[in-house]
Each structure stands twice: as C-alpha cells, then as structure tokens.
Protein backbone atom coordinates (compact mmCIF):
# COMPACT_ATOMS: atom_id res chain seq x y z
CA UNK A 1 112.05 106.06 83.16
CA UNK A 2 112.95 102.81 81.25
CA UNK A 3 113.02 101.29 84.35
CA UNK A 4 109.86 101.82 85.44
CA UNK A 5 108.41 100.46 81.92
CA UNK A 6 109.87 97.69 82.38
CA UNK A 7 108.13 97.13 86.14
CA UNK A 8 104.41 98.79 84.54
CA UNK A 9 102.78 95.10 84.42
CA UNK A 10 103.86 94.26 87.84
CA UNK A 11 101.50 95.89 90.06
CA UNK A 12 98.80 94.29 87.89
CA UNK A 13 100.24 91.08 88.22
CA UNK A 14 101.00 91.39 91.91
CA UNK A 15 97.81 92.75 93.05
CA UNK A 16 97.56 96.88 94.04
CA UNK A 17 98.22 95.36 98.36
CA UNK A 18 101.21 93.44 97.38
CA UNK A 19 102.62 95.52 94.83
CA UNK A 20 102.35 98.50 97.88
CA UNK A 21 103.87 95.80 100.18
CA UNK A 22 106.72 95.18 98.09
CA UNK A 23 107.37 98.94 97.32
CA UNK A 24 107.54 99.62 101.08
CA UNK A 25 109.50 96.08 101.84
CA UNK A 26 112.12 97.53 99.60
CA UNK A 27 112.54 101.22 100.47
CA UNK A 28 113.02 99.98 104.09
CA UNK A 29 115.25 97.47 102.87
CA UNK A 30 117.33 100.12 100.44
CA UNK A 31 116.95 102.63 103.49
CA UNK A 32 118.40 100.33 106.31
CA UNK A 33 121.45 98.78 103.75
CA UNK A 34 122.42 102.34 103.18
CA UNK A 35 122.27 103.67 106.82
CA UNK A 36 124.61 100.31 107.97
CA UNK A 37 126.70 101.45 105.31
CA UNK A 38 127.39 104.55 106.22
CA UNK A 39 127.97 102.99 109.98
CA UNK A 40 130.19 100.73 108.92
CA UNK A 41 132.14 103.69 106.70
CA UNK A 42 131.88 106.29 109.66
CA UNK A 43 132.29 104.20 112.89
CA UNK A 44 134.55 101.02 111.64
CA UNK A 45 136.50 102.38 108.88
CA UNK A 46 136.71 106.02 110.64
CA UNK A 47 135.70 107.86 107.50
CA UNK A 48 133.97 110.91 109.53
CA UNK A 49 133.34 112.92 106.08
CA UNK A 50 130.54 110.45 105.80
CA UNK A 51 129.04 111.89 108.41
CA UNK A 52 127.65 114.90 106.78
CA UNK A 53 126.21 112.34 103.46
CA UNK A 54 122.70 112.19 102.92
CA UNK A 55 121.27 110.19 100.78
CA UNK A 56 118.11 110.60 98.98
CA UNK A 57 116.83 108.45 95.82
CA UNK A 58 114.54 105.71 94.36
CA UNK A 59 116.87 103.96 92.10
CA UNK A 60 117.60 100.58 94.93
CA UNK A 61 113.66 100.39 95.20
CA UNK A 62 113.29 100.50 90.74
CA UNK A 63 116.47 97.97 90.47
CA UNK A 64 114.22 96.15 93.57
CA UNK A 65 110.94 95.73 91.60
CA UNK A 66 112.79 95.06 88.11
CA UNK A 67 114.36 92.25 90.13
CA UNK A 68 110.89 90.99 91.48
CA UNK A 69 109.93 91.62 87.81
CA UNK A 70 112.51 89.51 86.16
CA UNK A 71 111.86 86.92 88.45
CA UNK A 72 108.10 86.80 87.94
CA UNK A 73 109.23 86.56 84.22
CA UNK A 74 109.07 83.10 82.56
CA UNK A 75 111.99 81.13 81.99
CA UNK A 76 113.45 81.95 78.85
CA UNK A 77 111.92 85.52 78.36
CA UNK A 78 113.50 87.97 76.92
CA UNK A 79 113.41 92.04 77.22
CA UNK A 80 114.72 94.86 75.07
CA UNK A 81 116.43 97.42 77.11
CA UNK A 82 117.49 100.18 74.59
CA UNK A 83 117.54 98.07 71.40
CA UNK A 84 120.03 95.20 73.43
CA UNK A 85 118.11 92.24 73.98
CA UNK A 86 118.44 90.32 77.05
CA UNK A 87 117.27 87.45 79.03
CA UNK A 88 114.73 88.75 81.65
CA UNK A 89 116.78 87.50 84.77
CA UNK A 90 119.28 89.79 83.46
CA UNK A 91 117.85 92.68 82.78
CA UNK A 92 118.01 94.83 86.42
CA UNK A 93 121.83 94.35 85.77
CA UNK A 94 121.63 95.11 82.23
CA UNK A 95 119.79 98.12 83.25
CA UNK A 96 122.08 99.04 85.73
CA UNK A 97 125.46 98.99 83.52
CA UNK A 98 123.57 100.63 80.88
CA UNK A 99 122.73 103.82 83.88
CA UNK A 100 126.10 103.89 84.71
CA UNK A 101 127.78 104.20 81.35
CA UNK A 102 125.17 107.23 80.93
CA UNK A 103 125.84 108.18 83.92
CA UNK A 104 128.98 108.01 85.60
C-alpha cells in the first residue's frame, strides 16, 4: 500500500497512455525475467521441483513504477518511507528492505 502512495502522482505526471504503457512494459518485463528464471533453475541447474512453481504477484511491477518514480524525482528530493527519510533514488530499495524485514 505504501508503495503505491508513493507512485499516486505518477500517472498524472506521465500522462493516463504512458502511465498504461509503462504498467504493461513492466508486467511483461517482471513476467518474462521470472519465466527465464525458472528455465534457467529447471533446465540448467536441474532443479525439477521448480517445475510445479507458479508465480503470481504485482510487487516487480510496484518496485518498477517506484523506480520510474524516483527517477522522475528531482535531484536531491527526498521521501519519507515509514518515518525514515531517504533520498528519492533510493527509495524502491528502501522500500524493498523495509518489505522484507516485515516480511520475511
């Protein structure tokens, strides 16, 4: 949810087309690193209890769009994430170590 504040000016910024652009730019993106992954895991590294993983989510495409978001942010910006107060080229990474101490 915090994540997607942080991206709520960007399709206003971006334009509705290019905002939709990027969104679909990315799950593709997200989609097709995750299904070579699995390749690589199943076929290379002959880890066949891959083979039975699906995997389903949104989070690539939010830590996508905060990225886009961060960049689009001007140099020396900052952004609260939680009370901690980071630069804005930071803050997808930010984001994601704060997720992952949540939830690990």
């Amino acid at each position: 949810c915090a994540a997607l504040w942080a991206v709520r000016d960007l399709e206003r910024a971006l334009g509705s087309s290019a905002y939709a652009r990027a969104s679909l730019l990315l799950v593709l993106g997200v989609a097709g690193v995750s299904h070579a992954t699995y390749c690589v895991l199943i076929r290379k590294l002959g880890r066949e209890e891959y083979s039975r993983h699906v995997v389903v989510g949104y989070s690539g495409v939010v830590f996508g769009l905060m990225a886009l978001a961060a960049a689009r942010a001007p140099f020396g910006a900052t952004i609260s994430l939680g009370g901690l107060h980071a630069p804005a080229v930071l803050s997808p990474f930010v984001s994601l170590v704060i997720t992952h101490m949540l939830i690990p």
